[in-house]
Protein backbone atom coordinates (compact mmCIF):
# COMPACT_ATOMS: atom_id res chain seq x y z
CA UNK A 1 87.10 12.52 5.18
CA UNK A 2 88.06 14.42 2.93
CA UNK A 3 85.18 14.91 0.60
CA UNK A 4 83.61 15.72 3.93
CA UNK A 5 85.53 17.89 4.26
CA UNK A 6 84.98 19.84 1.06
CA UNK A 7 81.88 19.44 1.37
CA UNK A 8 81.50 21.76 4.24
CA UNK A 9 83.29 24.23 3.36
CA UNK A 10 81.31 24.85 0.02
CA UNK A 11 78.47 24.72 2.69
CA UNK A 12 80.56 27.69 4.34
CA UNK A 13 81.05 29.61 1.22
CA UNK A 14 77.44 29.52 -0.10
CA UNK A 15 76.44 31.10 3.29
CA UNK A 16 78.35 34.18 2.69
CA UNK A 17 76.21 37.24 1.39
CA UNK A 18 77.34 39.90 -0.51
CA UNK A 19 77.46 42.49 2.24
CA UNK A 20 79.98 40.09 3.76
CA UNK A 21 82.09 39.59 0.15
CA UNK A 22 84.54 42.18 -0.58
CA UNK A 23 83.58 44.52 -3.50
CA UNK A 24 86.62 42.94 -5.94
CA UNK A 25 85.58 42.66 -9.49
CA UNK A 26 87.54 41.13 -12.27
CA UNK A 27 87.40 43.26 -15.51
CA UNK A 28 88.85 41.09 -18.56
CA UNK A 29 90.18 43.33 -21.68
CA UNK A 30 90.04 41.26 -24.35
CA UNK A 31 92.44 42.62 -27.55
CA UNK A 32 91.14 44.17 -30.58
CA UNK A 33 93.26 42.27 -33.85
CA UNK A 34 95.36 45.22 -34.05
CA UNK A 35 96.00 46.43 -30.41
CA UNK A 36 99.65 45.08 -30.42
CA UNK A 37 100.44 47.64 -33.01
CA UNK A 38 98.80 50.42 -31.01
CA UNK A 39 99.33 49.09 -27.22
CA UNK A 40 102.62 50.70 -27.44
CA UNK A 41 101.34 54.28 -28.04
CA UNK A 42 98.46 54.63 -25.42
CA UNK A 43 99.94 52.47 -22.71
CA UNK A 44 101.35 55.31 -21.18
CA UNK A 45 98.15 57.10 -20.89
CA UNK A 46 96.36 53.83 -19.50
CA UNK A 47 98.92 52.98 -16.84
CA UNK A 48 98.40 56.95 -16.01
CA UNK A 49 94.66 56.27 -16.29
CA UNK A 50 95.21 53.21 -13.51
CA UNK A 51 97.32 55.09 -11.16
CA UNK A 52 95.26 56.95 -8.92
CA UNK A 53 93.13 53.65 -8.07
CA UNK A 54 96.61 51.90 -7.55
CA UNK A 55 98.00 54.84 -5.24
CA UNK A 56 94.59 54.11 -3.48
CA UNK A 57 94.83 50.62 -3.06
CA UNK A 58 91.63 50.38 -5.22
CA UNK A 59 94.25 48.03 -8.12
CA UNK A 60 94.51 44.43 -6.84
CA UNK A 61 96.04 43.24 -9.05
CA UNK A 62 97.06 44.10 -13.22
CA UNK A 63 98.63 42.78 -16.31
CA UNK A 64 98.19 41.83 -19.87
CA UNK A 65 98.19 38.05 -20.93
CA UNK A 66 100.93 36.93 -21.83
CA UNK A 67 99.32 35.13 -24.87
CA UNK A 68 98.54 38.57 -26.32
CA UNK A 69 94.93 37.99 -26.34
CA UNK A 70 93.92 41.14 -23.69
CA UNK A 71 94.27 42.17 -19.77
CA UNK A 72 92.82 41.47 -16.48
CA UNK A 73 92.42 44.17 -13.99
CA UNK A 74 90.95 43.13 -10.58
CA UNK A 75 89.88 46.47 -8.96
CA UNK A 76 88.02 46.82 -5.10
CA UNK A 77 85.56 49.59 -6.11
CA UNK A 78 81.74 49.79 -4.48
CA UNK A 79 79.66 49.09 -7.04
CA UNK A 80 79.34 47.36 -11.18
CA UNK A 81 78.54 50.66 -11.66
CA UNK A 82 81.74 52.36 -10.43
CA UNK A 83 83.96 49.90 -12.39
CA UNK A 84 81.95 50.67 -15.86
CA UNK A 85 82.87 54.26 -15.05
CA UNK A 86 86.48 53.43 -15.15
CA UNK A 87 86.20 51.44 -17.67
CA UNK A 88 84.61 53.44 -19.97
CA UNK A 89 87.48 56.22 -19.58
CA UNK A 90 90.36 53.40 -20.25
CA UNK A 91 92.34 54.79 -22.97
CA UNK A 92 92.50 51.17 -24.57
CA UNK A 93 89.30 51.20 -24.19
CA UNK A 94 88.94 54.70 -25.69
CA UNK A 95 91.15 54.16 -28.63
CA UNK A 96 90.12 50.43 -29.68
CA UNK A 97 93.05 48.38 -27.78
CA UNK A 98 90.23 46.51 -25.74
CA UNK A 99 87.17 45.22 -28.38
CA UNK A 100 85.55 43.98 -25.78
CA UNK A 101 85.78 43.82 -22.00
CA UNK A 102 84.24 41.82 -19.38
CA UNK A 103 83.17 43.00 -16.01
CA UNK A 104 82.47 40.22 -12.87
CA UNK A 105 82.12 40.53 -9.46
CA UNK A 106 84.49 38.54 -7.67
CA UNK A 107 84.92 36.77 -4.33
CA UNK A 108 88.82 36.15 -2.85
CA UNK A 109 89.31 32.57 -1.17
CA UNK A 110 92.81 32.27 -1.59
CA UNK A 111 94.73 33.82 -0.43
CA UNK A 112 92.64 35.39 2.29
CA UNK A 113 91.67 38.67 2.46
CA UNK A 114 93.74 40.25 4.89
CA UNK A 115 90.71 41.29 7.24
CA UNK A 116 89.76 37.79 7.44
CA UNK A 117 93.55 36.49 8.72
CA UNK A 118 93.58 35.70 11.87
């Protein structure tokens, strides 16, 4: 029953298109070797950076690892395109804190989006 169960509702999932996903995207900061010494000095500038998208509910959710290895950002923004944009005018990205970063569309199950509560 219950792998019946499961079953269906992967069925479910893999019927939704991307018109009916939300526009979330996951962008993964991974940390340069020496961005702990410099994290401290531009953090200011990159929480400033983050703000406006926060004030407009754009910031799902933020915060470094806590294994020091980088951040994850999930952002609601309309397009791969927009994200890169905001990206690309990080200051960690800007001044080296983030070596490399990651950008991935993502789809929310859990909890539900709150459009989709009933």
């Amino acid at each position: 029953m219950l792998v019946r169960h499961a079953a269906v509702r992967v069925q479910a999932l893999s019927r939704i298109t991307t018109e009916e996903a939300p526009t979330l995207f996951v962008i993964i900061g991974h940390d340069a070797p020496d961005a702990k010494e410099k994290r401290p000095q531009h953090r200011p500038a990159h929480l400033q950076h983050l703000e406006p998208l926060s004030q407009a509910g754009r910031v799902v959710l933020a915060g470094p690892f806590t294994d020091g290895s980088g951040s994850l950002i999930i952002v609601d923004l309309p397009s791969r395109a927009a994200v890169w944009e905001v990206v690309a005018r990080d200051p960690y990205v800007v001044n080296g804190i983030f070596n490399r970063v990651e950008v991935k569309p993502f789809m929310q199950v859990f909890p539900p989006p709150a459009a989709a509560k009933p």
